[in-house]
C-alpha atoms as a PDB file:
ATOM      1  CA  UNK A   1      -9.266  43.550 -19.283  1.00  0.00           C
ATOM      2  CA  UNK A   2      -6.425  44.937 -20.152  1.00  0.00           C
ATOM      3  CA  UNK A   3      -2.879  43.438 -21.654  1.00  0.00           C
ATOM      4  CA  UNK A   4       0.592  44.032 -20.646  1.00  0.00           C
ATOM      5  CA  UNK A   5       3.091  42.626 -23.337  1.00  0.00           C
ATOM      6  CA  UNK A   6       7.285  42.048 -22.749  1.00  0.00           C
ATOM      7  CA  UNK A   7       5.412  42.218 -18.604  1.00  0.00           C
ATOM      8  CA  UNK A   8       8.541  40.403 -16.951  1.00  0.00           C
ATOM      9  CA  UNK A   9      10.763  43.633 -17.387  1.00  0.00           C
ATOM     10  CA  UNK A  10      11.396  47.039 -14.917  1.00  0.00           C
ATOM     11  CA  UNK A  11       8.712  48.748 -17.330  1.00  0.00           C
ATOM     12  CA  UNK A  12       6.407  46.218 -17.193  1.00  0.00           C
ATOM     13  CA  UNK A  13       6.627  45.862 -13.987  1.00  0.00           C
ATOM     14  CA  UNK A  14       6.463  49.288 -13.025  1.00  0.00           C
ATOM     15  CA  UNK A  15       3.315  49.618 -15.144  1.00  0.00           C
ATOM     16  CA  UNK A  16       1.282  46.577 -13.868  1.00  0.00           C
ATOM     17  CA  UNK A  17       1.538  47.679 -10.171  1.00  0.00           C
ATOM     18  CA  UNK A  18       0.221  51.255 -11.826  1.00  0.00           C
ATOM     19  CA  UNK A  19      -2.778  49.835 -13.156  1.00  0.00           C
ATOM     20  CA  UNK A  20      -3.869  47.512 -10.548  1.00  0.00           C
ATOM     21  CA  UNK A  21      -5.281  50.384  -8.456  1.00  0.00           C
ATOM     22  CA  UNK A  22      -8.008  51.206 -11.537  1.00  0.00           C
ATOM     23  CA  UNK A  23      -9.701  47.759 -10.244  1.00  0.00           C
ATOM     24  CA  UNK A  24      -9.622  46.236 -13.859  1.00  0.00           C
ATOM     25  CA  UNK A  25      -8.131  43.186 -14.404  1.00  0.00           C
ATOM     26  CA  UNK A  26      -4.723  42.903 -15.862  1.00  0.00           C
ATOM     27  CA  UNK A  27      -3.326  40.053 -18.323  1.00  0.00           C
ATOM     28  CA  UNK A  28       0.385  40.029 -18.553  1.00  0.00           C
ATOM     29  CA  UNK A  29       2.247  38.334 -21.005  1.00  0.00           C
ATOM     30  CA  UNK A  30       5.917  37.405 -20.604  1.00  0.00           C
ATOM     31  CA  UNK A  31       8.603  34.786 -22.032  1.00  0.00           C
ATOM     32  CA  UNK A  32       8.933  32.105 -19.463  1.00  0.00           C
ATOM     33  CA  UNK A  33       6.851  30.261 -17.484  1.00  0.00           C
ATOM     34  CA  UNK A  34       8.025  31.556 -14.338  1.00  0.00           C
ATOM     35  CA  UNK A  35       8.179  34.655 -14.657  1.00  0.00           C
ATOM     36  CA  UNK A  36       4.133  34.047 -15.173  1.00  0.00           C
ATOM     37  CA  UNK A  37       3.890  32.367 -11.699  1.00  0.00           C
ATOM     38  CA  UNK A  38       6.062  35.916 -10.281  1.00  0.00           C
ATOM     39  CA  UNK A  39       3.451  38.102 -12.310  1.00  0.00           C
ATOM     40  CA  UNK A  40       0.227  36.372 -10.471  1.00  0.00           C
ATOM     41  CA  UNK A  41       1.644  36.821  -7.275  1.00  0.00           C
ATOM     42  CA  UNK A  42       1.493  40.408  -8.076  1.00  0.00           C
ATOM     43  CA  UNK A  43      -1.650  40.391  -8.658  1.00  0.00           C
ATOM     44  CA  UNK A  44      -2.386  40.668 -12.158  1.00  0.00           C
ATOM     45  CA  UNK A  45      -6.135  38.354 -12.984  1.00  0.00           C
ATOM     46  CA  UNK A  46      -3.625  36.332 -15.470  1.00  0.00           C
ATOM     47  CA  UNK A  47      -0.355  35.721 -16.324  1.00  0.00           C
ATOM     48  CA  UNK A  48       0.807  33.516 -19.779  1.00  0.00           C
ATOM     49  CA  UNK A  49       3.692  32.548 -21.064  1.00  0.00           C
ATOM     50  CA  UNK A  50       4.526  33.135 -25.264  1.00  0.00           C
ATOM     51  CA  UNK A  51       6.784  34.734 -27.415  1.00  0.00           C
ATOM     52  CA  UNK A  52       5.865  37.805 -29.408  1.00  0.00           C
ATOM     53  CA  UNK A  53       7.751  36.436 -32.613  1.00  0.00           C
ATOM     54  CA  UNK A  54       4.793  33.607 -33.067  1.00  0.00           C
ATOM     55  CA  UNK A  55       1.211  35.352 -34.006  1.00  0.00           C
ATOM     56  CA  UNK A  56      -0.652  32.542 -32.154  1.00  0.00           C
ATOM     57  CA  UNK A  57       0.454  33.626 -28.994  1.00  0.00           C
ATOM     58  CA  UNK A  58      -0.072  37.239 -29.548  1.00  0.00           C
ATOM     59  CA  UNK A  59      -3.197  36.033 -30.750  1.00  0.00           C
ATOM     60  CA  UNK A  60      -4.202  34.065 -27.605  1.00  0.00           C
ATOM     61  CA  UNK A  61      -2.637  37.518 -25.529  1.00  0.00           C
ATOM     62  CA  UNK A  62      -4.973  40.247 -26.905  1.00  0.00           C
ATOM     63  CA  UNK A  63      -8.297  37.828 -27.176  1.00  0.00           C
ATOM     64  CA  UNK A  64     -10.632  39.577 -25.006  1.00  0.00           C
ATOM     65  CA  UNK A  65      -9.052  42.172 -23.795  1.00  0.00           C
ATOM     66  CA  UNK A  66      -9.702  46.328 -24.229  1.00  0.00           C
ATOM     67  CA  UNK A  67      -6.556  47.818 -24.058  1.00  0.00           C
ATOM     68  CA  UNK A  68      -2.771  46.336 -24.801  1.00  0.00           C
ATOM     69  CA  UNK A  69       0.652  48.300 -23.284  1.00  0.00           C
ATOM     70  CA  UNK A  70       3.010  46.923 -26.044  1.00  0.00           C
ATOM     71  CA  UNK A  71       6.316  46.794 -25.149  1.00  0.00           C
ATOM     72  CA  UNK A  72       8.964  44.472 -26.991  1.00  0.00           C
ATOM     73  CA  UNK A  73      12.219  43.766 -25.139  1.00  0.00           C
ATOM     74  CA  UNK A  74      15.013  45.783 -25.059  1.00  0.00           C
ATOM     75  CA  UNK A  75      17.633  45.915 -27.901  1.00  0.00           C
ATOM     76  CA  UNK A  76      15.596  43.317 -29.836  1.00  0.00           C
ATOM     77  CA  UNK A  77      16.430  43.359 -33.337  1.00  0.00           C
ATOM     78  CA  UNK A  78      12.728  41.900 -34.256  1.00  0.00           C
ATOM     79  CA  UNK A  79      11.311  44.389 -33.037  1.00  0.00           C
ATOM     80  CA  UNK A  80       9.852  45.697 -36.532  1.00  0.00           C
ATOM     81  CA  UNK A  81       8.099  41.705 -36.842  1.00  0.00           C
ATOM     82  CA  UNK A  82       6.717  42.022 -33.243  1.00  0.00           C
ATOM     83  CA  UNK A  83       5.023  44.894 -33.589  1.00  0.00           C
ATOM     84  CA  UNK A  84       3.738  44.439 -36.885  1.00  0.00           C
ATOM     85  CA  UNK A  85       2.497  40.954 -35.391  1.00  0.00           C
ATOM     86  CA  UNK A  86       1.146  42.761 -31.944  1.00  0.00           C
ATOM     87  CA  UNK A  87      -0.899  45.210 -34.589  1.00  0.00           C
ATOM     88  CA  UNK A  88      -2.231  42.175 -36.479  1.00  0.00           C
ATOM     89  CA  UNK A  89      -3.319  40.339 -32.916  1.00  0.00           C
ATOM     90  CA  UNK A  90      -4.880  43.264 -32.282  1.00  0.00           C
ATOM     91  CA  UNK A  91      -7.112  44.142 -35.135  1.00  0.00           C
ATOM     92  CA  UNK A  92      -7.758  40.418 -35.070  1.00  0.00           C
ATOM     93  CA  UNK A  93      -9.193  41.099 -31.259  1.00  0.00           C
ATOM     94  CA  UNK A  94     -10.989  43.930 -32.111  1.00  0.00           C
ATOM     95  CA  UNK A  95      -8.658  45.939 -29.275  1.00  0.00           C
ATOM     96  CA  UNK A  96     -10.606  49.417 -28.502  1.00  0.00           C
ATOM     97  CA  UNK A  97      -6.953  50.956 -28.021  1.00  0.00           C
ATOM     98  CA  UNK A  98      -3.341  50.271 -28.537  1.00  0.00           C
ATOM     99  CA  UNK A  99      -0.972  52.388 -26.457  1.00  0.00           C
ATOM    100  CA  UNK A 100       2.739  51.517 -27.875  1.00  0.00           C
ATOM    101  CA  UNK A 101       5.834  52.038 -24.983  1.00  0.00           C
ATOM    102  CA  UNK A 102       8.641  53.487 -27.813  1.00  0.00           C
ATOM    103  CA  UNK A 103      10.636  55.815 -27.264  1.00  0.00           C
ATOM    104  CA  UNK A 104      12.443  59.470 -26.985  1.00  0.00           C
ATOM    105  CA  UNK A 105      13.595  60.489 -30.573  1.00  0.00           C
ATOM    106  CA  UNK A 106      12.520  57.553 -32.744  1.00  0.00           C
ATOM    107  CA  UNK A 107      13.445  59.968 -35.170  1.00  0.00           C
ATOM    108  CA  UNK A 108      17.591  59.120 -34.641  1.00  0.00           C
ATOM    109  CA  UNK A 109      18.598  56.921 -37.065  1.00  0.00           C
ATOM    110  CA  UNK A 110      22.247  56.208 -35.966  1.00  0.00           C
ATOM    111  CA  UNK A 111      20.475  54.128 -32.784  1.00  0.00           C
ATOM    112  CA  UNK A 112      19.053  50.887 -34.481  1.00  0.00           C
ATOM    113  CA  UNK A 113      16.746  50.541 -31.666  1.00  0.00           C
ATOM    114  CA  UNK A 114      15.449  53.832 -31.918  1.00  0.00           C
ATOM    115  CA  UNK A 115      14.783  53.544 -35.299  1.00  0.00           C
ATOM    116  CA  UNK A 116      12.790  50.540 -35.371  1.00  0.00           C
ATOM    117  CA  UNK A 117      10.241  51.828 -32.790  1.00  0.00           C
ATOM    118  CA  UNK A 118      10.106  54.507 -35.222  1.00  0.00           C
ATOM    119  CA  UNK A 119       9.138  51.921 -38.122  1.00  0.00           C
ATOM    120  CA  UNK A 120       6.520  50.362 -35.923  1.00  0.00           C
ATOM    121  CA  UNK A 121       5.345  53.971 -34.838  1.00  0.00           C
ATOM    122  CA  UNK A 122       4.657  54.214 -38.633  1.00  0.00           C
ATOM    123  CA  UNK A 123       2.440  50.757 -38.719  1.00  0.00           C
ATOM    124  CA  UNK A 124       0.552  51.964 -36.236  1.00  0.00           C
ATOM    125  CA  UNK A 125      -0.904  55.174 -38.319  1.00  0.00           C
ATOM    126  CA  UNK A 126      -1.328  52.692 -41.169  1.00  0.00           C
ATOM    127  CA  UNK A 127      -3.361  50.446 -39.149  1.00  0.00           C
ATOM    128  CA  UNK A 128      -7.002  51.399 -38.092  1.00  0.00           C
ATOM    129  CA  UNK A 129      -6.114  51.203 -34.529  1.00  0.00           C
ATOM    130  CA  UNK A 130      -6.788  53.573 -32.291  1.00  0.00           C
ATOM    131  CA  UNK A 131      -3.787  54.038 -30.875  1.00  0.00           C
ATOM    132  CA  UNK A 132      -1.409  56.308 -28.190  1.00  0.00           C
ATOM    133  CA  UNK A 133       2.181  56.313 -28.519  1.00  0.00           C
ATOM    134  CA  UNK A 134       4.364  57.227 -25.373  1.00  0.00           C
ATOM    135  CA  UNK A 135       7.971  58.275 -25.778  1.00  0.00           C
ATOM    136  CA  UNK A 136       9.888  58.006 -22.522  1.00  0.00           C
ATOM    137  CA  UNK A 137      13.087  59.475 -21.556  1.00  0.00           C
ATOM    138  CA  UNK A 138      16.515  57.280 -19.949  1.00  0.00           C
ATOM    139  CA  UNK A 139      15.195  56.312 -16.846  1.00  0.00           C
ATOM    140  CA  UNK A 140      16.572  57.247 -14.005  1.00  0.00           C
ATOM    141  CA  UNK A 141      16.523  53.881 -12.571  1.00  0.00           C
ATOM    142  CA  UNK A 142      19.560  53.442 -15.055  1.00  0.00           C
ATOM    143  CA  UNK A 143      21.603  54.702 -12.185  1.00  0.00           C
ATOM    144  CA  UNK A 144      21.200  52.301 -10.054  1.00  0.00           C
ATOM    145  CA  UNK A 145      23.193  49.435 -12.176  1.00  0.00           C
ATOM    146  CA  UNK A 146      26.291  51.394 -11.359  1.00  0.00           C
ATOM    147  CA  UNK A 147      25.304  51.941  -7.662  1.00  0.00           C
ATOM    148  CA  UNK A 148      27.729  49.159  -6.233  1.00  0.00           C
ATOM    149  CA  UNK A 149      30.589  51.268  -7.860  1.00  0.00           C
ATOM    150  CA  UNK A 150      29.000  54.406  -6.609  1.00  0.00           C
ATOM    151  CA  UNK A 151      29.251  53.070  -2.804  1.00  0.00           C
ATOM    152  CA  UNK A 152      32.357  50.646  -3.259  1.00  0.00           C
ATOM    153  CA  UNK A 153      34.630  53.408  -5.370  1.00  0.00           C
ATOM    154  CA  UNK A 154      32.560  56.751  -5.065  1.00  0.00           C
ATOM    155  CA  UNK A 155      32.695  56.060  -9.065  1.00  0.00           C
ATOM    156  CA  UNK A 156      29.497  56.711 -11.745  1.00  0.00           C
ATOM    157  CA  UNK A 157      31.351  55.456 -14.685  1.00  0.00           C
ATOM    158  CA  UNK A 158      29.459  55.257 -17.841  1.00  0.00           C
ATOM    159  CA  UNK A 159      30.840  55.024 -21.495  1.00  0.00           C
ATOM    160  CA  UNK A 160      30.076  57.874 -22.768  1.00  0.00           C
ATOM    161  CA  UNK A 161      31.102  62.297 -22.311  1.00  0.00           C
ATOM    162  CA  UNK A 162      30.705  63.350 -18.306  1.00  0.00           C
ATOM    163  CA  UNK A 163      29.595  66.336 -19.964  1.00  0.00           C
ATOM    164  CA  UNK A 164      26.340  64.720 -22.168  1.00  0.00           C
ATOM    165  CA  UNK A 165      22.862  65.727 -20.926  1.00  0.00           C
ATOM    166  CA  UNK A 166      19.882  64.067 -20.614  1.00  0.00           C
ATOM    167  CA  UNK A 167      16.386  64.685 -19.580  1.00  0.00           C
ATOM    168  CA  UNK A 168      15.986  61.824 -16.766  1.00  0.00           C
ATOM    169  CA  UNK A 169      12.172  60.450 -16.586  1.00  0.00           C
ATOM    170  CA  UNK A 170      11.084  58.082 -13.170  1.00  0.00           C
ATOM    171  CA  UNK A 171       9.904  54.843 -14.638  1.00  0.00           C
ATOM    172  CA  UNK A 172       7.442  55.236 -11.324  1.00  0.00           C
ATOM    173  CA  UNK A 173       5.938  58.834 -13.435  1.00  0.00           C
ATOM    174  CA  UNK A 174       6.155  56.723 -16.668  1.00  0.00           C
ATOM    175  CA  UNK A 175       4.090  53.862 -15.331  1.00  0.00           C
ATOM    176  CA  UNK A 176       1.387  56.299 -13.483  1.00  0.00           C
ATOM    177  CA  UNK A 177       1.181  58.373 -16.742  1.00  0.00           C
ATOM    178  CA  UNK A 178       0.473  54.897 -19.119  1.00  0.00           C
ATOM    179  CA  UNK A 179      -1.952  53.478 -16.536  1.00  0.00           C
ATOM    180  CA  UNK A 180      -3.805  57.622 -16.662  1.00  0.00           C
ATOM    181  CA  UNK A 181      -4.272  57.072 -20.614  1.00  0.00           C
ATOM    182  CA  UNK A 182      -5.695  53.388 -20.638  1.00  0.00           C
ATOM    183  CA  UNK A 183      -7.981  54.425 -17.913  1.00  0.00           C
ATOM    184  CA  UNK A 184      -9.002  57.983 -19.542  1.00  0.00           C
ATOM    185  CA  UNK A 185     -10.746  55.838 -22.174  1.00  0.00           C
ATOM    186  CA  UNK A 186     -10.801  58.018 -25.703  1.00  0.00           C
ATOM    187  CA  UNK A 187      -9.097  61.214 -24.145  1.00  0.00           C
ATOM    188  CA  UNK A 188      -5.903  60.329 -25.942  1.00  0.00           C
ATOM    189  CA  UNK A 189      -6.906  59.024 -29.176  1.00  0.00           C
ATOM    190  CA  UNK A 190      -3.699  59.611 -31.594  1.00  0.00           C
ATOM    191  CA  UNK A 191      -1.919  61.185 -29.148  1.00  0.00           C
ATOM    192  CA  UNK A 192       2.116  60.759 -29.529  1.00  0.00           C
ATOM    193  CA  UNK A 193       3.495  61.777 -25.759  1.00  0.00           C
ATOM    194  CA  UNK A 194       7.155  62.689 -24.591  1.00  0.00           C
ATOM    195  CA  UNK A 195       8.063  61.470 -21.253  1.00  0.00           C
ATOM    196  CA  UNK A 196      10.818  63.544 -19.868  1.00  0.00           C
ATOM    197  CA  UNK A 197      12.071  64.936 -15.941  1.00  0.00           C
ATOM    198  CA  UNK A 198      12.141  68.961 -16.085  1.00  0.00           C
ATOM    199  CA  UNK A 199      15.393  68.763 -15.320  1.00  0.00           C
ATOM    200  CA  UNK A 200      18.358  68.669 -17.584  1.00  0.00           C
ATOM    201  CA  UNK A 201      21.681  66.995 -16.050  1.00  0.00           C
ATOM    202  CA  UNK A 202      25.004  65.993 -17.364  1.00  0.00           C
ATOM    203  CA  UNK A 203      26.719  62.910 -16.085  1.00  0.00           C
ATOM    204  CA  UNK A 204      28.783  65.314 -14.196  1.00  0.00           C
ATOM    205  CA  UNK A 205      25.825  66.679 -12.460  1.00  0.00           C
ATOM    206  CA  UNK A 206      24.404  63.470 -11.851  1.00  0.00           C
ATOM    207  CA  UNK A 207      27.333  62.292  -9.836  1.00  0.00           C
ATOM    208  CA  UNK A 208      27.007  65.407  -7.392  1.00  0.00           C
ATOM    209  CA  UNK A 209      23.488  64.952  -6.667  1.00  0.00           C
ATOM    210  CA  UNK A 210      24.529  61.382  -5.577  1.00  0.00           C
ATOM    211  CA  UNK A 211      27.422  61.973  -3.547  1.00  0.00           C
ATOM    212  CA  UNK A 212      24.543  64.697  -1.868  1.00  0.00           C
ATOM    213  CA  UNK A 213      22.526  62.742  -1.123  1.00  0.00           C
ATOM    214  CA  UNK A 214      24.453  59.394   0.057  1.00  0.00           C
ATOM    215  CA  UNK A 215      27.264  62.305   1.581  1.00  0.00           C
ATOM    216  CA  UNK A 216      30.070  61.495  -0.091  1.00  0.00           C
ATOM    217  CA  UNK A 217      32.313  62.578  -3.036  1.00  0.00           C
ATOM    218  CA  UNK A 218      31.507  60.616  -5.882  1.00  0.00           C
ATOM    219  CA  UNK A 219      33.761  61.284  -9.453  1.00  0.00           C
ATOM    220  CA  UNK A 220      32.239  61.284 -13.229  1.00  0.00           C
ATOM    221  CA  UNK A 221      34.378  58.583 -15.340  1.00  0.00           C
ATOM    222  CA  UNK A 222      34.120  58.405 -18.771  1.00  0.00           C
ATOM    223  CA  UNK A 223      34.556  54.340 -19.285  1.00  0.00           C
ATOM    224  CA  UNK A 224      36.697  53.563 -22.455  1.00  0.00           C
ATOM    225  CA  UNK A 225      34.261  51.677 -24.675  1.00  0.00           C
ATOM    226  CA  UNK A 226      36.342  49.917 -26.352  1.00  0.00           C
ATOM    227  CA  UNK A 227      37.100  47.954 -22.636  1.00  0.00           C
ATOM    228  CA  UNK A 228      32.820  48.469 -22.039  1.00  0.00           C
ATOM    229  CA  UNK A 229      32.653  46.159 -25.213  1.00  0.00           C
ATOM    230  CA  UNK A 230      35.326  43.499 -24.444  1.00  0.00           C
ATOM    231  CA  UNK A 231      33.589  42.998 -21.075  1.00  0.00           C
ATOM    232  CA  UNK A 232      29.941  43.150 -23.128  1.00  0.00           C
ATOM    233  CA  UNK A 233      30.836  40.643 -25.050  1.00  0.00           C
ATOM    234  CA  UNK A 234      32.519  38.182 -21.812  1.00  0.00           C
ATOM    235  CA  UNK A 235      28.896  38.558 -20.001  1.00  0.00           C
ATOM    236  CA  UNK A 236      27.780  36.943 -23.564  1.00  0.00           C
ATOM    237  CA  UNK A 237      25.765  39.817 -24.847  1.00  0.00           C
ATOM    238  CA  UNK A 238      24.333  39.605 -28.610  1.00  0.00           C
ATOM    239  CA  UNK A 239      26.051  41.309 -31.609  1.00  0.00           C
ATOM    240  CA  UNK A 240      22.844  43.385 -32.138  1.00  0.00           C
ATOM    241  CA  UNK A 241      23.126  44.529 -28.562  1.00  0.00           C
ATOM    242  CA  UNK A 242      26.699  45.552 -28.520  1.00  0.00           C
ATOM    243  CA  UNK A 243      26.294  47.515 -32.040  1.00  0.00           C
ATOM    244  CA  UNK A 244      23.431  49.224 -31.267  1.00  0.00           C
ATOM    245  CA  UNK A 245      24.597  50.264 -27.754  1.00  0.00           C
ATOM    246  CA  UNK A 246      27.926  51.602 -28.952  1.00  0.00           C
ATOM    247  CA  UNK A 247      26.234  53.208 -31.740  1.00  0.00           C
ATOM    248  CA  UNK A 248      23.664  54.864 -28.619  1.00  0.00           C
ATOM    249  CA  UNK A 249      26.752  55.869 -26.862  1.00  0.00           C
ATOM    250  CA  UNK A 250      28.519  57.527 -29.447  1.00  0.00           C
ATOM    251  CA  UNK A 251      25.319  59.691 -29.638  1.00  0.00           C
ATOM    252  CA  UNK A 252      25.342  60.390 -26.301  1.00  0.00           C
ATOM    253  CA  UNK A 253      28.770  61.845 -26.583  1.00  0.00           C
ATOM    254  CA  UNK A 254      27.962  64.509 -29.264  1.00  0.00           C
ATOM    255  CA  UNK A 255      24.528  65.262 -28.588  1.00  0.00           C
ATOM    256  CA  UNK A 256      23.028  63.824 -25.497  1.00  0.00           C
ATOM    257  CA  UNK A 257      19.231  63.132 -24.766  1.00  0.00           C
ATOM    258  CA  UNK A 258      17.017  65.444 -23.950  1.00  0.00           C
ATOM    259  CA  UNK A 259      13.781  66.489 -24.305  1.00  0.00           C
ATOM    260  CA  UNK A 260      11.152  68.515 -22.549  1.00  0.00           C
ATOM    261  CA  UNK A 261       8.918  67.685 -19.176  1.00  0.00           C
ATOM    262  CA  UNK A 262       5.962  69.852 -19.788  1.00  0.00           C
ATOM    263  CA  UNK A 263       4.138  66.941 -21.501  1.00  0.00           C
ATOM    264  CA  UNK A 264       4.712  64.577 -18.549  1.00  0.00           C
ATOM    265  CA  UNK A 265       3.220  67.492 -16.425  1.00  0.00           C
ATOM    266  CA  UNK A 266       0.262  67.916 -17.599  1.00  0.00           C
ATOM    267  CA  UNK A 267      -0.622  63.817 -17.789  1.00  0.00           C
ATOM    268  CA  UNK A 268       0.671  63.726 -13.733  1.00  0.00           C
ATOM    269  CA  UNK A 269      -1.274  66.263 -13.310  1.00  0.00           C
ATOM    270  CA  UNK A 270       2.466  67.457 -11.189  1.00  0.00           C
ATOM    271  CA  UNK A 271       6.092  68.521 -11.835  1.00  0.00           C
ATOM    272  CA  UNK A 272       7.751  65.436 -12.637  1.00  0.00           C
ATOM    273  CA  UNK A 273       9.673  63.552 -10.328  1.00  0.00           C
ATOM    274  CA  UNK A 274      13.075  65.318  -9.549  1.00  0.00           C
ATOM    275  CA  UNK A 275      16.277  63.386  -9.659  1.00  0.00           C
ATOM    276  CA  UNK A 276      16.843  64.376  -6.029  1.00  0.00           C
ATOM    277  CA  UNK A 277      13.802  62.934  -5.025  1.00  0.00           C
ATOM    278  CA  UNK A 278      13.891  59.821  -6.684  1.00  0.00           C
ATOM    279  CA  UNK A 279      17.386  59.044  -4.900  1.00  0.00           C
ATOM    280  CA  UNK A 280      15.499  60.036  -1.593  1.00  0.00           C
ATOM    281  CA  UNK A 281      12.908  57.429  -2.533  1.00  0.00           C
ATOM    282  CA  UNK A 282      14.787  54.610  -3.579  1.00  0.00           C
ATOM    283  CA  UNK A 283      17.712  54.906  -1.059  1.00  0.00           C
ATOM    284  CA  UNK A 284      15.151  55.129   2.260  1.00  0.00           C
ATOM    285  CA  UNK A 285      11.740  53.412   0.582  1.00  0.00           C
ATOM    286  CA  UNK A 286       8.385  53.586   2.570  1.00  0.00           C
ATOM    287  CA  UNK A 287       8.250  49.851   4.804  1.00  0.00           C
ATOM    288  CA  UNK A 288       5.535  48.077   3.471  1.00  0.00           C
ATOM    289  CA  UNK A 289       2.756  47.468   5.513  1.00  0.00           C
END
């Protein structure tokens, strides 16, 4: 069996309906209750409900199972406890391999977030597990929380440089290349993997590949972030959150994100998903039978 952890999220997600195709049964853990009963419909063999901040229910989680996909919520500022207590859960279960979901440049230590999947990047070499570590890119998924500006206003306004460039990864290529590593079972022992697109595209650029492909004009806008925080903070998002993702934008705007596809490649066994494409795919998606 193998466990998904934070499994009520777009990653989780995204990685679940990967792995079902291997035939090997797939515990998912998420917060609520309901999102447990969502998860089984799925299809995953079980679904519970804990939180990652109490070792008893990590410990229930990884009982029995081979593999674990760890990934802690987003912009959680426990992340450091979590995984430490994911690592202990595991070496209490005797896990055969731990494959970690951080991410691009752990190394940057002006993104909190960042950082601390660095930290637990660190327990994991200190820990006996046998472990794989994969490091994706932005996804471009991202895009589509603006798309209801894109059609309304012809507007991708983010708050940070139309001119900062980032390597773009599909979640979908993400998801296919975890579910490859669990499955290749001791073919990626210690491996630390970079998950990027091949292609590298400022905001700029990622506006005109929209308005290609939807055929219309659509305009970069730089958002003031001092205006992205005051509405932040109405929608009632944390401190922690807000910090850290000004503190990620501000990067953004001097350096951008961006990293290199060839890794992704070769565990696809393809080129990585272009941007193009994915907008093709998600704008006209195959009916379901």
């Amino acid at each position: 069996m193998i466990l998904v952890t934070g499994a009520a999220g777009k990653t989780g997600r995204a990685v679940i309906k990967a792995l079902l195709p291997y035939g090997e049964p797939v515990r998912a853990l998420v917060r609520h209750t309901s999102q447990a009963e969502e998860l089984r419909r799925v299809g995953v063999h079980q679904a519970i409900a804990g939180d990652m901040r109490n070792p008893s229910d990590l410990n229930r989680a990884y009982s029995g199972v081979r593999a674990a996909y760890h990934i802690c919520s987003n912009m959680n500022p426990d992340e450091i406890q979590i995984g430490q207590n994911a690592i202990e859960a595991a070496k209490n279960a005797g896990l055969q391999h731990f494959v970690y979901h951080s991410v691009l440049h752990p190394q940057v230590q002006s993104m909190p977030h960042h950082w601390n999947k660095l930290q637990v990047e660190a327990l994991l070499f200190e820990s006996g597990l046998t472990y794989t570590i994969m490091q994706p890119a932005a996804y471009m998924q991202n895009v589509l929380g603006y798309w209801s500006k894109i059609q309304a206003e012809g507007v991708y306004a983010v708050p940070y440089s139309n001119e900062a460039r980032f390597s773009l990864v599909d979640l979908e290529d993400v998801a296919l290349a975890v579910a490859r590593v669990i499955h290749e079972s001791g073919q990626h022992d210690y491996a630390i993997y970079e998950l990027c697109g091949t292609q590298v595209l400022s905001n700029a650029d990622i506006a005109r590949l929209v308005g290609t492909v939807i055929g219309r004009f659509v305009n970069a806008v730089a958002l003031d972030q001092a205006e992205w925080e005051k509405n932040a903070r109405s929608q009632g998002m944390s401190d922690f959150a807000v910090t850290t993702l000004l503190n990620m934008f501000e990067y953004y705007d001097q350096f951008g994100f961006i990293g290199n596809g060839n890794v992704l490649s070769w565990l696809l066994r393809r080129t990585p998903t272009r941007f193009e494409e994915f907008l093709s795919r998600s704008l006209n998606p195959t009916p379901s039978n």
